[in-house]
N, C-alpha and C. Protein backbone atom coordinates (compact mmCIF):
# COMPACT_ATOMS: atom_id res chain seq x y z
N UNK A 1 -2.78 5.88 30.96
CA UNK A 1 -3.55 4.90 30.23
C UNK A 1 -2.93 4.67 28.86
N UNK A 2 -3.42 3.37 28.31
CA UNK A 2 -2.70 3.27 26.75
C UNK A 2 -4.03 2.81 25.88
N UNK A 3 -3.63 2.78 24.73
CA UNK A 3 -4.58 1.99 23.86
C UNK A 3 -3.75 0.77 23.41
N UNK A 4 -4.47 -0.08 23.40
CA UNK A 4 -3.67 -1.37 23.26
C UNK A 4 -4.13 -2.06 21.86
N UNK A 5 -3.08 -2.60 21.63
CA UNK A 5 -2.71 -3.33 19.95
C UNK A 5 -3.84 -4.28 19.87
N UNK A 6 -5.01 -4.00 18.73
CA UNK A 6 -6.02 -4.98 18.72
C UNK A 6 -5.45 -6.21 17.68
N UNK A 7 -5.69 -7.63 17.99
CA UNK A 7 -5.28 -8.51 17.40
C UNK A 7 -6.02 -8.94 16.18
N UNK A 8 -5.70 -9.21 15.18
CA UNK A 8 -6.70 -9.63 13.77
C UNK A 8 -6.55 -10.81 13.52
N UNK A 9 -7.53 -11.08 12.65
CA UNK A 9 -8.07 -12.53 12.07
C UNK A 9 -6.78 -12.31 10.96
N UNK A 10 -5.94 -13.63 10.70
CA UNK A 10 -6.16 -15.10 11.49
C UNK A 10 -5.62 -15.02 12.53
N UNK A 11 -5.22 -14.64 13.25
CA UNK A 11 -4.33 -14.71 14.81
C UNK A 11 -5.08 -15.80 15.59
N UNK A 12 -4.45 -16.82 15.54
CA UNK A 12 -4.83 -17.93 16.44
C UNK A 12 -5.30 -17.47 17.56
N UNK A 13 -4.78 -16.42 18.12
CA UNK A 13 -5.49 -16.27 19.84
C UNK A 13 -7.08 -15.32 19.86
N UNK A 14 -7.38 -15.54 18.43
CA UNK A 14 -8.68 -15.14 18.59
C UNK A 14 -9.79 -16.33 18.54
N UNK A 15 -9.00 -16.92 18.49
CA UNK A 15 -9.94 -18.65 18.28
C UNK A 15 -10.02 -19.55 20.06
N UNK A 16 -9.29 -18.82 20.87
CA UNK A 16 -8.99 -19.16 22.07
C UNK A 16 -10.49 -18.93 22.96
N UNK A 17 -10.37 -19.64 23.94
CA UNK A 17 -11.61 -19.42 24.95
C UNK A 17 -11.47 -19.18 26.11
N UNK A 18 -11.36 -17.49 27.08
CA UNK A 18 -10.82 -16.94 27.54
C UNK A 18 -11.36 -17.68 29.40
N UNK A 19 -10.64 -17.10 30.11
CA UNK A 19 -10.57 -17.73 31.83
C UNK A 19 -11.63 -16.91 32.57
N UNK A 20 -12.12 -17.19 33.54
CA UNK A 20 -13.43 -16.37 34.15
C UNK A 20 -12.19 -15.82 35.11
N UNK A 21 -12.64 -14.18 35.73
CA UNK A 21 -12.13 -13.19 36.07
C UNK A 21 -12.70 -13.60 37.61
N UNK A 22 -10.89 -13.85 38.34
CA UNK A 22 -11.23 -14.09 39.73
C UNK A 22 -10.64 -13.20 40.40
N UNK A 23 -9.62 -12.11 39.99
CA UNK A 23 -9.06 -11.40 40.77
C UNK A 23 -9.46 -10.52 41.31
N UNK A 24 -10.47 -8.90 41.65
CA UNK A 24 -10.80 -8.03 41.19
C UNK A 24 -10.11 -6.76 42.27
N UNK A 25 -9.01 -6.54 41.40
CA UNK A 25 -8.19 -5.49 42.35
C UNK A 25 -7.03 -4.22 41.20
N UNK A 26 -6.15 -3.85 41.43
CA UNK A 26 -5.96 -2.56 40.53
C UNK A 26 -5.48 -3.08 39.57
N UNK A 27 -4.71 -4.51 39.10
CA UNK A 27 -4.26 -4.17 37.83
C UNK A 27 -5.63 -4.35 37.16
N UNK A 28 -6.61 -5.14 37.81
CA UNK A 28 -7.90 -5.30 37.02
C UNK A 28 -8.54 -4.07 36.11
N UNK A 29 -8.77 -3.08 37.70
CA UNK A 29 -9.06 -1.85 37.27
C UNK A 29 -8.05 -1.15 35.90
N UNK A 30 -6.97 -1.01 36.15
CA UNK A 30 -5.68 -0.62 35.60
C UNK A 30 -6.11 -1.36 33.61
N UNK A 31 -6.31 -2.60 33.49
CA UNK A 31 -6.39 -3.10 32.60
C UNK A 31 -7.91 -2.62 31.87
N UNK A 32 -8.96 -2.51 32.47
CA UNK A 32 -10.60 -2.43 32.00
C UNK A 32 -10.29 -0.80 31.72
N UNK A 33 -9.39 0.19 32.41
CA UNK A 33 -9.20 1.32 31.90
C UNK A 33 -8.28 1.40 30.53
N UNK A 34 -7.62 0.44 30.11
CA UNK A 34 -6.59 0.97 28.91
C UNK A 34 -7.78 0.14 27.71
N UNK A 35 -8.64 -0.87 28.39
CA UNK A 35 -9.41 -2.12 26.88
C UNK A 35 -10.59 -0.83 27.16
N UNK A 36 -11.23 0.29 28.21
CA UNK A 36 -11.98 1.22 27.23
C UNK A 36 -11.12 1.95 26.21
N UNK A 37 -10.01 2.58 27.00
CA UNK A 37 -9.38 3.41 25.69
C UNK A 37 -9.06 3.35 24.27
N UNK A 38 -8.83 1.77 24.26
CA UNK A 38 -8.84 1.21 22.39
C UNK A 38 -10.05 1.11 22.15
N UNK A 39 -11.22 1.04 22.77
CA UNK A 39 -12.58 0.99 22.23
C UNK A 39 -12.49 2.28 21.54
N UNK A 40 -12.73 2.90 22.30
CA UNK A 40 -12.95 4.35 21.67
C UNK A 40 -12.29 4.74 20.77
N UNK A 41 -10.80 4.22 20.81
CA UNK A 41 -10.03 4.74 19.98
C UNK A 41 -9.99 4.11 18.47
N UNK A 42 -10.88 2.63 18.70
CA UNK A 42 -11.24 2.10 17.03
C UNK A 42 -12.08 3.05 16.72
N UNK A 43 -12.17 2.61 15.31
CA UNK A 43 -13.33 2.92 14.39
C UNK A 43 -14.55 2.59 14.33
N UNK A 44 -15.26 3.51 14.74
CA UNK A 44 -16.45 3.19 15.55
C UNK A 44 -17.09 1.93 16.80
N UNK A 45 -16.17 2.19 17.13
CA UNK A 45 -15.94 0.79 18.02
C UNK A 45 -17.26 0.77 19.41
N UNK A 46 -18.33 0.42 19.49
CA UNK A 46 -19.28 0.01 20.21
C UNK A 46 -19.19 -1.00 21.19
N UNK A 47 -17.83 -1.64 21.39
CA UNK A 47 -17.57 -3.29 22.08
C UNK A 47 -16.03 -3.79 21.90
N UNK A 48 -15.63 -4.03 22.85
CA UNK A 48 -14.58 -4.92 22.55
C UNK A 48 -14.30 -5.88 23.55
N UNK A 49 -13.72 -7.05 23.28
CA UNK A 49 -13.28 -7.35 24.37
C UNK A 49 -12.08 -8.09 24.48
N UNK A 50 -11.59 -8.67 25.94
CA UNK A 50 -10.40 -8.51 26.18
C UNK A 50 -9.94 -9.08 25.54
N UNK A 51 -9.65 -10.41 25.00
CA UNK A 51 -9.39 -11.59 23.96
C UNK A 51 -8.80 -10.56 22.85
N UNK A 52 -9.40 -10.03 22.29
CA UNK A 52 -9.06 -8.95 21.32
C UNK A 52 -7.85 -8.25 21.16
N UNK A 53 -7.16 -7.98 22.58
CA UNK A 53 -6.06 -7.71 22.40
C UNK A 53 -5.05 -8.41 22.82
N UNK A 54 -5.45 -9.77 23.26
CA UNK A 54 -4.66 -10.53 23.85
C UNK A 54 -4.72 -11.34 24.82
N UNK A 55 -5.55 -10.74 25.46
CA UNK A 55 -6.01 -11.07 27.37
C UNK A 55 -6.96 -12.08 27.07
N UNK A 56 -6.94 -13.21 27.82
CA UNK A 56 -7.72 -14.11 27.94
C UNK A 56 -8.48 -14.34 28.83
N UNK A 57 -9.35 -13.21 29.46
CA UNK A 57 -9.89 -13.60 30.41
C UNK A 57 -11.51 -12.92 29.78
N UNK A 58 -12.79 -12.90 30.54
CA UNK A 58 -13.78 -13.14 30.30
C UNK A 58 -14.21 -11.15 30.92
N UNK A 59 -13.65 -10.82 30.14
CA UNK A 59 -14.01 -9.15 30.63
C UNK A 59 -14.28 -8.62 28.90
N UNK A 60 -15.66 -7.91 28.80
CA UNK A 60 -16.02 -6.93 27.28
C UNK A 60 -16.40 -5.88 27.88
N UNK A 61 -16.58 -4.48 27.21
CA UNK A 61 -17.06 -3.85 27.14
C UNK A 61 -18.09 -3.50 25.84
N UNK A 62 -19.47 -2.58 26.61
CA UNK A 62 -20.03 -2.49 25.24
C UNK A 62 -20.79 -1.02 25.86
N UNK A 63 -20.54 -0.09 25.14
CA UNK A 63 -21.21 1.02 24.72
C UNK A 63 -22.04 1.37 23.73
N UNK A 64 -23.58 1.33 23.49
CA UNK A 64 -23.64 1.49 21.75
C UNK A 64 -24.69 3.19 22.34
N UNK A 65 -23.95 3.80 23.37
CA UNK A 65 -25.09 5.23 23.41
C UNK A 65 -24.59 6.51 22.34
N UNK A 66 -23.69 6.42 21.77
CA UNK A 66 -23.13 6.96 20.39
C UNK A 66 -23.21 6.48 19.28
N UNK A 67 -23.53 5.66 19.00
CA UNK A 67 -23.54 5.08 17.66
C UNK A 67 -25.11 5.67 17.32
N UNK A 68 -25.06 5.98 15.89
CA UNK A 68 -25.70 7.31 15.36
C UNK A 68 -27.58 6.76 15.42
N UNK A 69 -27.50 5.15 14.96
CA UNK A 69 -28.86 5.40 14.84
C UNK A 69 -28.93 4.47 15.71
N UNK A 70 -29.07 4.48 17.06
CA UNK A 70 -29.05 4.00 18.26
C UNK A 70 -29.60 5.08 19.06
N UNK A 71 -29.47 6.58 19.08
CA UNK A 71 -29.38 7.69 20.25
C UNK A 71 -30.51 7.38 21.03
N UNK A 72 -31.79 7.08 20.68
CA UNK A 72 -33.03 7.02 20.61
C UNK A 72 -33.82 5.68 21.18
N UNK A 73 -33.09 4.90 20.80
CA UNK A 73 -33.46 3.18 21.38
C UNK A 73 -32.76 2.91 23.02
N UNK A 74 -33.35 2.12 23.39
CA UNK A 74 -32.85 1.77 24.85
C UNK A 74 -31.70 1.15 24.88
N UNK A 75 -30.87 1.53 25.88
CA UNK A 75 -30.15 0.83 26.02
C UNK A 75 -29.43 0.85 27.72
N UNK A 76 -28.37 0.67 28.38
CA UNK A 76 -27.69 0.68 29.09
C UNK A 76 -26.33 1.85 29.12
N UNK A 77 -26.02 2.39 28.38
CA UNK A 77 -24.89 2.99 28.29
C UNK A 77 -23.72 2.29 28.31
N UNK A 78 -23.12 3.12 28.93
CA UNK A 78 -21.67 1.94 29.17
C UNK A 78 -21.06 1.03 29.94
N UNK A 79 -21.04 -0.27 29.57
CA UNK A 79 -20.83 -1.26 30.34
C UNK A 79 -19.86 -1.66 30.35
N UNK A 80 -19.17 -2.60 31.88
CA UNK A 80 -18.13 -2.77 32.09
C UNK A 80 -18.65 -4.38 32.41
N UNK A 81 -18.63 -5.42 30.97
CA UNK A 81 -19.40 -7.15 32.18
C UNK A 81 -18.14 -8.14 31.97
N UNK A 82 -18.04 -8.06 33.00
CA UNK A 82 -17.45 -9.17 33.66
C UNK A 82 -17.80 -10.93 33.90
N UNK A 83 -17.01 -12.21 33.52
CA UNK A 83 -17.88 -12.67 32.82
C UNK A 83 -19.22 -13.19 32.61
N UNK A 84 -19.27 -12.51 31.82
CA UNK A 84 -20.55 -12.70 31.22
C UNK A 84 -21.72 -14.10 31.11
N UNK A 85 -22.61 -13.83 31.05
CA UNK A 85 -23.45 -15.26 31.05
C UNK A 85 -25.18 -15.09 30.32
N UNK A 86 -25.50 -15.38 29.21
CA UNK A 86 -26.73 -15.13 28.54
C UNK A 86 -27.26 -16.14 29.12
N UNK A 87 -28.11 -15.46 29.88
CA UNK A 87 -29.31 -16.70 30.93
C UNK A 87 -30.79 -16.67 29.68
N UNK A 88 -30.81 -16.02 29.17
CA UNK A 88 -32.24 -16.21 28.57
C UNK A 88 -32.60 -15.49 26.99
N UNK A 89 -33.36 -15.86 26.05
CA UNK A 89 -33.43 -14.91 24.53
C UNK A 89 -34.04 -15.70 24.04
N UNK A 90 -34.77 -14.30 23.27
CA UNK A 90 -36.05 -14.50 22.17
C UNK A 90 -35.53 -13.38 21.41
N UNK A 91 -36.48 -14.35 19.93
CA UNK A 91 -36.74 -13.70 18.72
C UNK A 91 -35.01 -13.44 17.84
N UNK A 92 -35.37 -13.85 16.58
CA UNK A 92 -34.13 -13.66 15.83
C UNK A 92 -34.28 -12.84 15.07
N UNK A 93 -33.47 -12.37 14.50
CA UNK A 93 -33.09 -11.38 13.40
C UNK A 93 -31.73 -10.91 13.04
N UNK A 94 -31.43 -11.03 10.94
CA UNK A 94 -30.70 -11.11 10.75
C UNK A 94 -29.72 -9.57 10.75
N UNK A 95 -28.78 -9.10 11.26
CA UNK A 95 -27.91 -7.84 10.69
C UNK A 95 -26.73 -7.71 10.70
N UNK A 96 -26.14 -6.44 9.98
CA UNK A 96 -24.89 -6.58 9.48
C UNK A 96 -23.54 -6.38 10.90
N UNK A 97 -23.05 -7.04 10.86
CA UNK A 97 -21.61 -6.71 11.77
C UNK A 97 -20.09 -6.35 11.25
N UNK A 98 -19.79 -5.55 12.30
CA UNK A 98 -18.05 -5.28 12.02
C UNK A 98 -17.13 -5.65 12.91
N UNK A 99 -16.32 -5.96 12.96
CA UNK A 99 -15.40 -6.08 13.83
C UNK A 99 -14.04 -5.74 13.87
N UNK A 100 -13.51 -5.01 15.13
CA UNK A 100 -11.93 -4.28 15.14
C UNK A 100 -11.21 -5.33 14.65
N UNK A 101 -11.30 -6.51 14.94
CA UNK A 101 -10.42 -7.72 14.68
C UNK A 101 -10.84 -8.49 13.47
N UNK A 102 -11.27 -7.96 12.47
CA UNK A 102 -11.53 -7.96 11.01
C UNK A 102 -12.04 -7.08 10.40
N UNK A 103 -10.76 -6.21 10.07
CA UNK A 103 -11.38 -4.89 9.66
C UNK A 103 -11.46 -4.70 8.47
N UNK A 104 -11.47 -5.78 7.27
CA UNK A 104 -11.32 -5.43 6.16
C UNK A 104 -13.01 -5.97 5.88
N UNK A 105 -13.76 -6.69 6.33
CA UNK A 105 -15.01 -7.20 5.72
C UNK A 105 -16.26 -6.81 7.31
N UNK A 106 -17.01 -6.85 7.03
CA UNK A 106 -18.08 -7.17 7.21
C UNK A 106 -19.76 -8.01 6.90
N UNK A 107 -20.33 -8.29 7.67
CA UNK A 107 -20.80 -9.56 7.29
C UNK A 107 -22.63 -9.78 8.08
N UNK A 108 -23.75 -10.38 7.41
CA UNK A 108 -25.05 -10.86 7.97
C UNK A 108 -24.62 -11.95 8.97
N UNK A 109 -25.34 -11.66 10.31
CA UNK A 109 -25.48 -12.79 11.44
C UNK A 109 -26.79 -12.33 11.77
N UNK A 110 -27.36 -13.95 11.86
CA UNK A 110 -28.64 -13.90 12.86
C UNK A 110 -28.45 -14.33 14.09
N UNK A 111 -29.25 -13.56 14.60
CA UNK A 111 -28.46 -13.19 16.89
C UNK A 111 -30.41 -12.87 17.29
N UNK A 112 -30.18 -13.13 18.43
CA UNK A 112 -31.56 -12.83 19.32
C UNK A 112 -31.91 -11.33 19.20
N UNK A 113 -33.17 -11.02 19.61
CA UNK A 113 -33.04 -9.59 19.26
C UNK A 113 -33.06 -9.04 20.91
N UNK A 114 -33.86 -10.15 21.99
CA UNK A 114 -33.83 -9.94 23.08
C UNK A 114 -33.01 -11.21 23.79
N UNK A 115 -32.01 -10.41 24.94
CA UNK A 115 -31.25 -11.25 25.90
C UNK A 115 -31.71 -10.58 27.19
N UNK A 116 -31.51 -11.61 27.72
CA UNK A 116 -31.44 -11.24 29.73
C UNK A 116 -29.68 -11.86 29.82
N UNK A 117 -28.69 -11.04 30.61
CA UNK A 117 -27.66 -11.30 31.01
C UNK A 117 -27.20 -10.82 32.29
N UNK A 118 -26.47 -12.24 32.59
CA UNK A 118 -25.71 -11.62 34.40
C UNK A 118 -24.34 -11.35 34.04
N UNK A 119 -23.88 -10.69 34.69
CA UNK A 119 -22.22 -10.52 34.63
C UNK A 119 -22.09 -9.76 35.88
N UNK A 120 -20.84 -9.96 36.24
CA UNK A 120 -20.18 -8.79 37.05
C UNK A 120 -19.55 -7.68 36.84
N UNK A 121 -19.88 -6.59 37.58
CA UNK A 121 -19.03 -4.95 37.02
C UNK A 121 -17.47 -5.16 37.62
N UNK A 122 -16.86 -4.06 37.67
CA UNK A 122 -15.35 -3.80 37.46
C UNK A 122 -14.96 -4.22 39.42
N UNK A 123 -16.09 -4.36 39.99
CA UNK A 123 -15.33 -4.25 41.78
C UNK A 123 -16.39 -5.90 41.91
N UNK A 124 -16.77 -6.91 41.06
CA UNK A 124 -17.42 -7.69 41.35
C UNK A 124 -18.80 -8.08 41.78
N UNK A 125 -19.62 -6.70 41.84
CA UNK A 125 -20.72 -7.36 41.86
C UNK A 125 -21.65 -7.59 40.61
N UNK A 126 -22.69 -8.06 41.64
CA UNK A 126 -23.20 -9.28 40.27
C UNK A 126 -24.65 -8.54 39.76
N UNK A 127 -24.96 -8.32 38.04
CA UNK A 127 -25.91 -7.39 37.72
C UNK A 127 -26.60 -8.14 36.49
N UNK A 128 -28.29 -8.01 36.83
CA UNK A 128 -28.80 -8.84 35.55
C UNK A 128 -28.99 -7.56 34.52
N UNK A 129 -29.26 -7.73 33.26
CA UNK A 129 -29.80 -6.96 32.67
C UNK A 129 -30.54 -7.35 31.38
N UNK A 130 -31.05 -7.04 30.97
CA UNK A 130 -32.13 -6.67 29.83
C UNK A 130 -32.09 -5.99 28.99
N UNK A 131 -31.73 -6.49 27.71
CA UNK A 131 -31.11 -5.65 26.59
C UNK A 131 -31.95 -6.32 25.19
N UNK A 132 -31.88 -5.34 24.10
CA UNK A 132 -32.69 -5.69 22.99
C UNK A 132 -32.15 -4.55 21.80
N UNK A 133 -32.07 -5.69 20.53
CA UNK A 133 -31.90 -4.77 19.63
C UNK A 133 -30.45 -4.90 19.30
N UNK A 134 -30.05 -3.29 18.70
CA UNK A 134 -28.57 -3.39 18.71
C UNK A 134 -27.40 -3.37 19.92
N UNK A 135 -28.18 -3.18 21.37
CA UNK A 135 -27.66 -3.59 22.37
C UNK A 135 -27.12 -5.24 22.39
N UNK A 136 -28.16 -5.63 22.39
CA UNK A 136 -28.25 -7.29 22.13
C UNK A 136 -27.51 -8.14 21.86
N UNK A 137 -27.10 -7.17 20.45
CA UNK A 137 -26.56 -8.05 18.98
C UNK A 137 -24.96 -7.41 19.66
N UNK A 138 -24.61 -6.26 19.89
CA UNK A 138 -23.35 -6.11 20.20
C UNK A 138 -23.21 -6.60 21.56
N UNK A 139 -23.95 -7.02 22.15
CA UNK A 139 -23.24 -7.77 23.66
C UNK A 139 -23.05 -9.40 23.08
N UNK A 140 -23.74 -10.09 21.97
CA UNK A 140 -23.83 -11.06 22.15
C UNK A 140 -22.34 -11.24 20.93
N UNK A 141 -21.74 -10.41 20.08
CA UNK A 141 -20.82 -10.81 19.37
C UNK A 141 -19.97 -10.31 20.37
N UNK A 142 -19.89 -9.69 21.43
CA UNK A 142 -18.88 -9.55 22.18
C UNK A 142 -18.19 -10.61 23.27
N UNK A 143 -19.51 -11.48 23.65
CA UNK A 143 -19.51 -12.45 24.30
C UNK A 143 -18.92 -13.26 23.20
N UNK A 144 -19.20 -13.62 22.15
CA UNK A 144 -18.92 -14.48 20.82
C UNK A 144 -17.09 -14.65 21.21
N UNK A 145 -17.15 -13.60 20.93
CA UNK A 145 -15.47 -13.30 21.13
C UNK A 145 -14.85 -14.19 22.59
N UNK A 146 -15.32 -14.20 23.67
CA UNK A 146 -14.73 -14.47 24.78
C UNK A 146 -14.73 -16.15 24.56
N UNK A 147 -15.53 -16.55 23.78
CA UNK A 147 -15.64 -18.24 23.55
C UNK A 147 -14.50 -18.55 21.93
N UNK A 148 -14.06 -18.00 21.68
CA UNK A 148 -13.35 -18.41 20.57
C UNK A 148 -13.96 -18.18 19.04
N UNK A 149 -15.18 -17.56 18.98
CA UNK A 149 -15.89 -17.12 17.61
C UNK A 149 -15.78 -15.43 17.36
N UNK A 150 -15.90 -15.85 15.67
CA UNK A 150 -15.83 -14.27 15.17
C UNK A 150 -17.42 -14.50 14.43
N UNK A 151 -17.38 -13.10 13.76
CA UNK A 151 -18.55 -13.02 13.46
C UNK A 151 -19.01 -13.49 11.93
N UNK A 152 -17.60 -14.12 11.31
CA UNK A 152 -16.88 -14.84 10.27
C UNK A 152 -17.67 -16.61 11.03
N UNK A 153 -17.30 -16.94 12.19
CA UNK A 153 -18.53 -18.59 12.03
C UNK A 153 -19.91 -18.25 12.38
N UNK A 154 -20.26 -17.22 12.16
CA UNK A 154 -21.72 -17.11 12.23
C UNK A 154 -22.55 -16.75 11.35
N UNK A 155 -21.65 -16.95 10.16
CA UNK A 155 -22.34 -15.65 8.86
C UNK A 155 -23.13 -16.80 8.30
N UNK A 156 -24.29 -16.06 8.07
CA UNK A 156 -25.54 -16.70 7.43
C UNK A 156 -25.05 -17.74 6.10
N UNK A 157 -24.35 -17.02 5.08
CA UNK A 157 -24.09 -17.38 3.66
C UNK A 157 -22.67 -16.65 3.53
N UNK A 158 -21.46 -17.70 3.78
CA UNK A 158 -20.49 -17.18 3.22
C UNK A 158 -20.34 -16.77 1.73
N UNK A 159 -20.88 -17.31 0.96
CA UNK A 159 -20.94 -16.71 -0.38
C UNK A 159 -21.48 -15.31 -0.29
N UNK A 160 -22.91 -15.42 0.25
CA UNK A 160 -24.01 -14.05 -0.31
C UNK A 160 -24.02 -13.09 1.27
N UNK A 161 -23.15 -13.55 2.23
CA UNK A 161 -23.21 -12.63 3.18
C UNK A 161 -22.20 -11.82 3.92
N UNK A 162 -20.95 -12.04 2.70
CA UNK A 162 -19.60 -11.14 3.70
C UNK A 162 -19.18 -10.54 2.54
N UNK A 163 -18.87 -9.09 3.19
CA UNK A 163 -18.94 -7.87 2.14
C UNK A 163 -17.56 -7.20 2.46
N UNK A 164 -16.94 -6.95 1.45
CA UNK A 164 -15.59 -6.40 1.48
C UNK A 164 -15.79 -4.84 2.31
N UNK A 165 -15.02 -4.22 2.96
CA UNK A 165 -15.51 -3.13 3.50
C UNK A 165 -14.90 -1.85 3.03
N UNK A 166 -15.44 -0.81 2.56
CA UNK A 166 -15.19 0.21 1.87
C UNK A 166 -14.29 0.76 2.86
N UNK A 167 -13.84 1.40 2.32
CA UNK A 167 -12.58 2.05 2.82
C UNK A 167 -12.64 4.01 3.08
């Protein structure tokens, strides 16, 4: 397995809008195993997806069962969605985001607090789920990503809402 080179803002191919995933056979597998290994291997990395390092196709991952003040809230564990599709959401609320592919700032977005989503897992089948919270918010900037947005066109107040990030 490798960890693979995450791409940063401005890199044009993060502005790209990635292909729905028709193949599902080993390099697939082969590939969803090296895009977990750079997850993990960022800095605190809860999500990534493929676009991120290059790949244009419609595959994220999102884990948030480690992230510290999460242990306790519901969630799914670790997911492998394939592409993805937000069929349904309520209720907003504003919070802070980071991203591997802008690692120098962070920034306020308001995102649903509840989604219903279908996607497919790693061998193709098809799974709804029900997520809320910081599940939510990191599936839905992950999806963000697969359409050509960072979390830079969603910020509430570019003046009063993107924060240089401590180091």
């Amino acid at each position: 397995m490798a960890v693979l080179d995450i791409i940063t803002y401005p890199d044009a191919r993060l502005k790209q809008v990635a292909e729905e995933v028709t193949s599902f056979d080993s390099a697939l597998s082969e590939f969803i195993h090296n895009l977990d290994e750079t997850m993990v291997a960022g800095p605190g990395g809860v999500g990534i997806a493929a676009t991120q390092v290059g790949v244009m196709q419609r595959i994220v991952i999102v884990d948030v069962s480690n992230y510290p003040r999460i242990k306790k809230a519901k969630h799914h564990g670790h997911l492998i969605l394939i592409n993805p599709e937000i069929l349904d959401w309520q209720g907003m609320k504003k919070g802070r985001e980071g991203c591997m592919s802008v690692p120098d700032f962070t920034g306020n977005v308001i995102r649903a607090e509840n989604i219903v989503i279908s996607a497919l897992d790693e061998n193709g089948n098809q799974h709804e789920y029900e997520m809320e919270g910081f599940e939510a918010r990191a599936v839905q900037h992950e999806i963000d990503h697969l359409d050509g947005l960072l979390f830079l066109d969603r910020l509430v107040s570019r003046r009063n809402d993107l924060f240089k990030r401590k180091k």
